[in-house]
N, C-alpha and C. Protein backbone atom coordinates (compact mmCIF):
# COMPACT_ATOMS: atom_id res chain seq x y z
N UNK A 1 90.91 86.65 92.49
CA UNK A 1 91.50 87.47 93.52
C UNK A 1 90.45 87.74 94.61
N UNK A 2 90.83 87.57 96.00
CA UNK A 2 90.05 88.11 96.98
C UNK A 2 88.86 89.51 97.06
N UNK A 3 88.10 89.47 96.96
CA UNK A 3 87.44 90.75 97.06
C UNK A 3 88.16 91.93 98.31
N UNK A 4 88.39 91.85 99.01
CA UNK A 4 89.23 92.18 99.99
C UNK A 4 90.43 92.83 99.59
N UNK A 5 91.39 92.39 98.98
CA UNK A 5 92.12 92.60 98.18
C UNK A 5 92.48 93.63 96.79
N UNK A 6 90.95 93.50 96.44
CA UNK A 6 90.55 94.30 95.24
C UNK A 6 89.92 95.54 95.82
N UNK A 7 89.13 95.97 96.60
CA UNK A 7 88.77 97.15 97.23
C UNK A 7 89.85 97.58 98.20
N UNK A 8 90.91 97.32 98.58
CA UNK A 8 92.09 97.92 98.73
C UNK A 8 92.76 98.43 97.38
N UNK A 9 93.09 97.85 96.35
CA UNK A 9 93.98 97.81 95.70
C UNK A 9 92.58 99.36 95.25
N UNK A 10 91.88 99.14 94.80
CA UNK A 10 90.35 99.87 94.41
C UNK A 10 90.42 101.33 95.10
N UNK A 11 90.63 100.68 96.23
CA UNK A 11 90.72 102.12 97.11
C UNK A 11 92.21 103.03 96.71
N UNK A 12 92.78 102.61 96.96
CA UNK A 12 94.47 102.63 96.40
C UNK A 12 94.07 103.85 95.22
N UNK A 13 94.04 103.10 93.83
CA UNK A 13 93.51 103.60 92.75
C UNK A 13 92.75 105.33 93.02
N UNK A 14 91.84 105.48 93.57
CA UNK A 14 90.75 106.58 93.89
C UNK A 14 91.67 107.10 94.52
N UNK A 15 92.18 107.06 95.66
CA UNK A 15 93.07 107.88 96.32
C UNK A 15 94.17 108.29 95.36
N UNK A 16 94.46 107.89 94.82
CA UNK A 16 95.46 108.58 93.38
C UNK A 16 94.64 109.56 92.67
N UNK A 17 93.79 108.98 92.50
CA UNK A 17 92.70 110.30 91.56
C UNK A 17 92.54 111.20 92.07
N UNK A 18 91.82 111.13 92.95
CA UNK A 18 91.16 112.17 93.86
C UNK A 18 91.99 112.28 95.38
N UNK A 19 92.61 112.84 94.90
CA UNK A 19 93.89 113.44 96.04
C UNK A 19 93.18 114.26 97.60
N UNK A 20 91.90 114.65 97.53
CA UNK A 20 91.74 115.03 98.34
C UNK A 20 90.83 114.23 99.37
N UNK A 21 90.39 113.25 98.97
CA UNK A 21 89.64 112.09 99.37
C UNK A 21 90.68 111.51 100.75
N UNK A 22 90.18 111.47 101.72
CA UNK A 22 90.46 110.01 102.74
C UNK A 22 89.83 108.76 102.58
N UNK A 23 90.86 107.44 103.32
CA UNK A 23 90.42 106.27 103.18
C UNK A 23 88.81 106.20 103.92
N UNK A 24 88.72 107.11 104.70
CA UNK A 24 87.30 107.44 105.66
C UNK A 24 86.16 107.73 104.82
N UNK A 25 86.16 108.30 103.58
CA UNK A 25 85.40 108.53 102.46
C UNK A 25 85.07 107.13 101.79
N UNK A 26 85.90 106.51 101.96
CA UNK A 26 85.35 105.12 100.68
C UNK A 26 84.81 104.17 101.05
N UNK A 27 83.82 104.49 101.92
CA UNK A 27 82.62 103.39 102.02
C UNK A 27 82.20 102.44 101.18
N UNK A 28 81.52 101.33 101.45
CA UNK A 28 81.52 100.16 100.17
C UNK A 28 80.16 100.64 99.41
N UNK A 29 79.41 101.41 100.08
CA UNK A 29 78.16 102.20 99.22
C UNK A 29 78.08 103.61 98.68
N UNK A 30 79.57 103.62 98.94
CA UNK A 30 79.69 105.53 98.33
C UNK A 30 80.09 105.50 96.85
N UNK A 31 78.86 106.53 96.69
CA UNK A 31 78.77 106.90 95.27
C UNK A 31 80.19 107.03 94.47
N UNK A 32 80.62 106.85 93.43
CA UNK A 32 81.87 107.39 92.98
C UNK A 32 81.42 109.10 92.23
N UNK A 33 80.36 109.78 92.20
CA UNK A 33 79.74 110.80 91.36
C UNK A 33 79.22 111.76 92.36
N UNK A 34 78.29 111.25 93.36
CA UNK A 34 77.79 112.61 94.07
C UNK A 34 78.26 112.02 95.37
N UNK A 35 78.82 111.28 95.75
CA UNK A 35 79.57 110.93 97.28
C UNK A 35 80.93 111.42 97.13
N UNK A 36 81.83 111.17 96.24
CA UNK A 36 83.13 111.36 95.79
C UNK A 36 83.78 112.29 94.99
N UNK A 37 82.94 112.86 94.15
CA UNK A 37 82.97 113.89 92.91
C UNK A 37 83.22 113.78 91.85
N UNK A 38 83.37 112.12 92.03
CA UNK A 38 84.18 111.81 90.07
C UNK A 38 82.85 112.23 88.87
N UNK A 39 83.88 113.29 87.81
CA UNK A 39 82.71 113.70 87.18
C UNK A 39 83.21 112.43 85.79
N UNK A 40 83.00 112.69 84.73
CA UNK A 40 83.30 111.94 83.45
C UNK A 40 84.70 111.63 83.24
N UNK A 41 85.14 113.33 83.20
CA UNK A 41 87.06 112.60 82.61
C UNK A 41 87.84 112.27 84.43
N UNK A 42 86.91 112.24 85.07
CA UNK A 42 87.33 111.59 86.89
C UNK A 42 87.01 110.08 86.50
N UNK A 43 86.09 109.88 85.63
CA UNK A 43 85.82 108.22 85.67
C UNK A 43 86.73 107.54 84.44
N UNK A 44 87.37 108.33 83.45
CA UNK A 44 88.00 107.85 82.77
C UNK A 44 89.40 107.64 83.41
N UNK A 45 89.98 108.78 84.12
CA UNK A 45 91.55 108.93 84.84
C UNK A 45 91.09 107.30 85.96
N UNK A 46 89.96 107.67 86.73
CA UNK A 46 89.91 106.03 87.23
C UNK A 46 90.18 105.04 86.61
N UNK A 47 89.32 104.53 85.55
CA UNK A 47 89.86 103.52 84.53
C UNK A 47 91.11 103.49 84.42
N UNK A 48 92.03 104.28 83.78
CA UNK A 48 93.68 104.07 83.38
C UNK A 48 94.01 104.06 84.41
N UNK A 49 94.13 104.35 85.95
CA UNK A 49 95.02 103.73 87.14
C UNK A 49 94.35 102.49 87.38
N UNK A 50 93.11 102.45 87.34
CA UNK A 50 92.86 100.92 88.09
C UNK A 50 93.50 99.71 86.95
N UNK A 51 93.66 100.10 85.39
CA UNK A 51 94.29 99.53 84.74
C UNK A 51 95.71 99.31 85.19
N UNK A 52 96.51 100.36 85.65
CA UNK A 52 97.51 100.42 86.15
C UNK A 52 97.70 99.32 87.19
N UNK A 53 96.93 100.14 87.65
CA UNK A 53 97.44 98.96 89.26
C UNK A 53 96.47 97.80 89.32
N UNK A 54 96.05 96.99 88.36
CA UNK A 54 95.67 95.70 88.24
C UNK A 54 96.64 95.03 87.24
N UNK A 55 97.35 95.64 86.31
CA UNK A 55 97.88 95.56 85.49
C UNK A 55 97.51 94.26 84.54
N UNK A 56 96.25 95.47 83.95
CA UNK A 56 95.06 94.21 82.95
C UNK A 56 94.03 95.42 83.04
N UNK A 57 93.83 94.66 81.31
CA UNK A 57 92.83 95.42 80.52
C UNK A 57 91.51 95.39 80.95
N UNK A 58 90.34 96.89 81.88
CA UNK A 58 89.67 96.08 81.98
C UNK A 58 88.15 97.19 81.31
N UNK A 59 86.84 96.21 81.19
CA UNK A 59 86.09 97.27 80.52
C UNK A 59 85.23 97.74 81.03
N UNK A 60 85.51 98.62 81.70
CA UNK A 60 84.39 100.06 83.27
C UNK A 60 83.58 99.89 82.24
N UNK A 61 83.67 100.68 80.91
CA UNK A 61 82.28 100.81 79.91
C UNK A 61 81.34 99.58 80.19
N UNK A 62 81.95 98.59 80.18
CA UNK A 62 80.65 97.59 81.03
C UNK A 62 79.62 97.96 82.00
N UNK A 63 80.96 97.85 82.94
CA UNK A 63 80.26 98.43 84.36
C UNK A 63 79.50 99.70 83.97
N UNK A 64 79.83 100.62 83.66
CA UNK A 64 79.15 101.72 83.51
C UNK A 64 77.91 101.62 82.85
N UNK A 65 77.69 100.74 81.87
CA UNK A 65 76.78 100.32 81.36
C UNK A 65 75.61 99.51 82.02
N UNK A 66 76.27 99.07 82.54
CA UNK A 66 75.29 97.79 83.89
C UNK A 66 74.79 99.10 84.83
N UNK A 67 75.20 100.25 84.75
CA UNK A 67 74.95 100.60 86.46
C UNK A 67 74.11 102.19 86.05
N UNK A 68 73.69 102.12 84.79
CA UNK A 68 72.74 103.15 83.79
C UNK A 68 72.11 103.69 85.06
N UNK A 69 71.13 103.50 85.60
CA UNK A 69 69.86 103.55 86.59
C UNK A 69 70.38 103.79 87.98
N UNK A 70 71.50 103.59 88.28
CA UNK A 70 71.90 103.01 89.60
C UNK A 70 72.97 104.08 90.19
N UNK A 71 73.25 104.08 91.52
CA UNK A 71 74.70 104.61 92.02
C UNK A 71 75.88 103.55 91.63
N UNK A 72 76.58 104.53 91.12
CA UNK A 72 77.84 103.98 91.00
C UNK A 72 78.63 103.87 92.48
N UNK A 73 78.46 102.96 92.73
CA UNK A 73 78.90 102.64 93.97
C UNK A 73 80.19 101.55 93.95
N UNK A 74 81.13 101.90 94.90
CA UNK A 74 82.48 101.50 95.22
C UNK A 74 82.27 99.36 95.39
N UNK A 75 81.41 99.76 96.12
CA UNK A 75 80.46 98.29 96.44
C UNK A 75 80.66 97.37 95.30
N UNK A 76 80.33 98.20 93.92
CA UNK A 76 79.22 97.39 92.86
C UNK A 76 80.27 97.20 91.60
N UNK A 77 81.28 98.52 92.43
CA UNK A 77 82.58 98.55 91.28
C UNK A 77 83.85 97.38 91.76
N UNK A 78 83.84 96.92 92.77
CA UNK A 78 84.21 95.97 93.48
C UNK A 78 84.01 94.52 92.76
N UNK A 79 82.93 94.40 93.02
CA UNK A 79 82.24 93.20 92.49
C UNK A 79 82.65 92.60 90.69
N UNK A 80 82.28 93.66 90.62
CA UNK A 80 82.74 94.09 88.93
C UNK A 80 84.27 93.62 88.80
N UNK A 81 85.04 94.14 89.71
CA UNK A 81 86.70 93.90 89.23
C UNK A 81 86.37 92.31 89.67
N UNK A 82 86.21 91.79 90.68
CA UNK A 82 86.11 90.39 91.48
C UNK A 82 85.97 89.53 90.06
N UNK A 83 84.52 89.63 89.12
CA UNK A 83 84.85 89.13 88.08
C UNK A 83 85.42 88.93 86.71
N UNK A 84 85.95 90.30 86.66
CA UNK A 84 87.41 90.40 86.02
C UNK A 84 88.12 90.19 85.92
N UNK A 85 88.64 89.83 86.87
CA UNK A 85 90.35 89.42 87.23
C UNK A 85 90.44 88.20 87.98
């Protein structure tokens, strides 16, 4: 699937979560934690919609795992679905 495609659909997703968020907020380097506010059960409710609306199993615990050290960034969570799906 297009990367393009997937950070829409990505964006989509977050804007369901976090209801108070604009598309103006989701920069491709914004944090999902201290840019956005997703705390823990914010990153799990992410997981089950982006499951939703990819419709396919997918495993963030990866990503989350890969990104120990790092910002969780929209960017990196992108990339991540790109080779997922």
């Amino acid at each position: 699937m297009e990367r393009e495609k997937i950070k829409k659909r990505l964006h989509t997703a977050i804007l369901k979560v976090r209801k108070q968020l604009s598309k103006k907020d989701l920069a491709e380097n914004a944090s999902l934690t201290s840019d956005l506010g997703f705390d823990s059960m914010g990153l799990v409710a992410l997981a089950g919609e982006l499951e939703r609306e990819f419709n396919h199993s997918l495993p963030l615990s990866e990503w989350l795992d890969s990104q120990k050290d790092k910002r969780l960034e929209i960017g990196s969570l992108a990339d991540f679905l790109q080779t997922r799906l």
